[in-house]
Protein backbone atom coordinates (compact mmCIF):
# COMPACT_ATOMS: atom_id res chain seq x y z
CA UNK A 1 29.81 -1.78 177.80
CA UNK A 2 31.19 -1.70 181.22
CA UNK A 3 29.22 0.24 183.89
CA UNK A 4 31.53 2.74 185.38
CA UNK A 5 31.07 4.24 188.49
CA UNK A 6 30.98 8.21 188.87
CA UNK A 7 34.26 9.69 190.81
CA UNK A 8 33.92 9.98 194.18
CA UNK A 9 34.00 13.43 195.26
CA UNK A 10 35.94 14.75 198.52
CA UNK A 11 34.62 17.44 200.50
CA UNK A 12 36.89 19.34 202.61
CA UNK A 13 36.60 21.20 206.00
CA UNK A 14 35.46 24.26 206.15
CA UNK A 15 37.95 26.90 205.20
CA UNK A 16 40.23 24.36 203.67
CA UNK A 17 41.30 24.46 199.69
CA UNK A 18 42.23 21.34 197.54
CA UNK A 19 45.01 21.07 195.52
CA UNK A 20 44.00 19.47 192.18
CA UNK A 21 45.32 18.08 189.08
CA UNK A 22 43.81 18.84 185.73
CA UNK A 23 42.45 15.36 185.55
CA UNK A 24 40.59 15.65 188.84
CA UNK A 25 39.07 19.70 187.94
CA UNK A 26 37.75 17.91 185.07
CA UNK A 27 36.19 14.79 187.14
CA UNK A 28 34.79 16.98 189.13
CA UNK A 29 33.63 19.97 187.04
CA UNK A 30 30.38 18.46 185.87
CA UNK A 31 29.24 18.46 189.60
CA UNK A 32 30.87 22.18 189.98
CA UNK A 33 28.68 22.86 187.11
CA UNK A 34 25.41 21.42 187.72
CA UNK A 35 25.19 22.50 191.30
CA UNK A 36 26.50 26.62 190.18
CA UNK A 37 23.70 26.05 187.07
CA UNK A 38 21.03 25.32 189.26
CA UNK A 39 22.04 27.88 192.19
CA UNK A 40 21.62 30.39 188.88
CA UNK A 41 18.13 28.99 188.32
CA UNK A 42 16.74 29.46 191.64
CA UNK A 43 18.77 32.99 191.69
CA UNK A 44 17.12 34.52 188.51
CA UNK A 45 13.46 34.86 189.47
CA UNK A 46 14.98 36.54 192.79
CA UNK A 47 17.25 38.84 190.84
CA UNK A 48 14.03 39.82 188.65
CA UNK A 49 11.79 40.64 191.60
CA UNK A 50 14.54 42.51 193.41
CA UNK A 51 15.60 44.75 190.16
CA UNK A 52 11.96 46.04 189.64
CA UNK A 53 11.49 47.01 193.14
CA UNK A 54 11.88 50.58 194.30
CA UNK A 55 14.32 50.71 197.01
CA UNK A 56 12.37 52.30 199.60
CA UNK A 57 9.77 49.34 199.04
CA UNK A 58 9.56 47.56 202.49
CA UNK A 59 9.51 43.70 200.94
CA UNK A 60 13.22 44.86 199.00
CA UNK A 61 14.92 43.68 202.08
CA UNK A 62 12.79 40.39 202.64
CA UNK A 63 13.76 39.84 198.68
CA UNK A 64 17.93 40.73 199.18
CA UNK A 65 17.90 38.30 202.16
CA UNK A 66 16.12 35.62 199.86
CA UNK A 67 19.19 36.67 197.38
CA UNK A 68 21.58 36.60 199.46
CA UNK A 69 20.86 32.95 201.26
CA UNK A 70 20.87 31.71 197.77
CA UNK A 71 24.16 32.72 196.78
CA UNK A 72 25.71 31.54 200.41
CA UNK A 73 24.34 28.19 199.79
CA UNK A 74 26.03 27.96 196.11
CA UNK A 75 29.69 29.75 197.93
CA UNK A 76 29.41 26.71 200.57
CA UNK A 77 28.79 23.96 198.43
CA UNK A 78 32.13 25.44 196.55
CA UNK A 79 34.13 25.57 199.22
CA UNK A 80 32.95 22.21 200.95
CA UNK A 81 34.59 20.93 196.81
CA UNK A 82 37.60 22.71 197.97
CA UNK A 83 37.70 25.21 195.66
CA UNK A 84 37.70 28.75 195.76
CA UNK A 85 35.04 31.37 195.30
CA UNK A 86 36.35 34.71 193.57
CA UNK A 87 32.91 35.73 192.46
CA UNK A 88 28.95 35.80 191.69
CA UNK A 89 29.33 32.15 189.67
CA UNK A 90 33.16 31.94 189.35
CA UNK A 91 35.47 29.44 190.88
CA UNK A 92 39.35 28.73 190.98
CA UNK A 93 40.44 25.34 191.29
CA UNK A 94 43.80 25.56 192.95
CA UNK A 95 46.93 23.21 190.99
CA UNK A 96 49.63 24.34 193.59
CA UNK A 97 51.06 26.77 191.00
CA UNK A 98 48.03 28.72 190.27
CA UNK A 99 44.60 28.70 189.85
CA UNK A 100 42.19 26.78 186.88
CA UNK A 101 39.82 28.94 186.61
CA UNK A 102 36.15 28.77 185.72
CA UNK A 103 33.27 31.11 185.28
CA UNK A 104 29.73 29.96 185.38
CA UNK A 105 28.24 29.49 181.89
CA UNK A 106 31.52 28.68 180.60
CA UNK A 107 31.15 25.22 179.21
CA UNK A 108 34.48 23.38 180.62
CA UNK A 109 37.87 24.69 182.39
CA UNK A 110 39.63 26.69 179.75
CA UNK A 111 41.75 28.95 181.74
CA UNK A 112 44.66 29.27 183.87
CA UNK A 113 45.88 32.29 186.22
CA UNK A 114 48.97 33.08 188.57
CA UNK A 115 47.94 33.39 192.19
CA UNK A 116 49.11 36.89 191.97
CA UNK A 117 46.62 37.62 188.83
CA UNK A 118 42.81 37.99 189.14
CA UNK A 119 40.02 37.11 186.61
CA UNK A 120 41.68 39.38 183.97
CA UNK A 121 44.95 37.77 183.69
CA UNK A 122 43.61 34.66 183.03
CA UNK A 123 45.17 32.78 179.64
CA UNK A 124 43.74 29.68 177.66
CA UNK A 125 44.61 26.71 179.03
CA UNK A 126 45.85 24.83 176.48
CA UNK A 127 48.22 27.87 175.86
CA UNK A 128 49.44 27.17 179.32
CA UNK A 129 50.25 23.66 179.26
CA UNK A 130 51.95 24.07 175.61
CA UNK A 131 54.04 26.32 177.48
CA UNK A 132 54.90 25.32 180.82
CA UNK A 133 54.28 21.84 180.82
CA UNK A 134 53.00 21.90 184.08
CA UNK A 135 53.00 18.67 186.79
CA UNK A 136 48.95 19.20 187.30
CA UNK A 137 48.44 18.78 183.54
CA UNK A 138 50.28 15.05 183.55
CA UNK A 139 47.26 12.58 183.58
């Protein structure tokens, strides 16, 4: 079996969004994944600690500034993907006609919303392509 090399990835400048086809979410979505999974991983303990402290307990701050550096990190390595954060663990990847959208632990991409719609007007994908037959869709 031939050994084929993983996709390169591009990183963007800061403050700069990719446009991407279906194809090249889905390249890159395993990386998207693994680094948001992780990110979650090192978050959790955190989260724990910080929701069984009282808030006038003086380490609560030293604890949300731990949380807080963690979840940075994970919005940087997002954007540096080009895509963009909406949320705690969700990302849009932009198509030039809306946004693929993906929620961390969803397993692959499997919705699609407008640029005018949020997280709640987001529809299957496959329902999507069946009915728009969209260019970023076209391997």
């Amino acid at each position: 079996m031939a050994n084929i090399p993983p996709p390169l990835v591009q990183i963007v400048a800061r403050d700069d969004t990719r446009v991407f086809t279906l194809s090249e979410a889905e390249q890159l979505f395993p990386l998207v994944r693994s680094i948001t999974e992780e990110a979650w991983r090192e978050l959790e303990p955190v989260r724990t600690r910080l929701e069984s402290m009282v808030p006038s307990n003086p380490r609560a701050r030293e604890v949300e500034r731990e949380y807080e550096a963690i979840v940075k990190r994970w919005m940087a390595k997002m954007a540096r993907l080009g895509l963009v954060v909406k949320g705690l663990w969700l990302v849009d990847f932009d198509t030039g006609d809306g946004y693929l959208c993906w929620k961390f632990p969803e397993l692959r991409i499997g919705y699609f919303h407008a640029y005018h719609e949020g997280f709640t007007g987001r529809r299957p994908l496959r329902e999507v392509i069946e009915e728009l037959d969209p260019d970023w869709a076209r391997s």
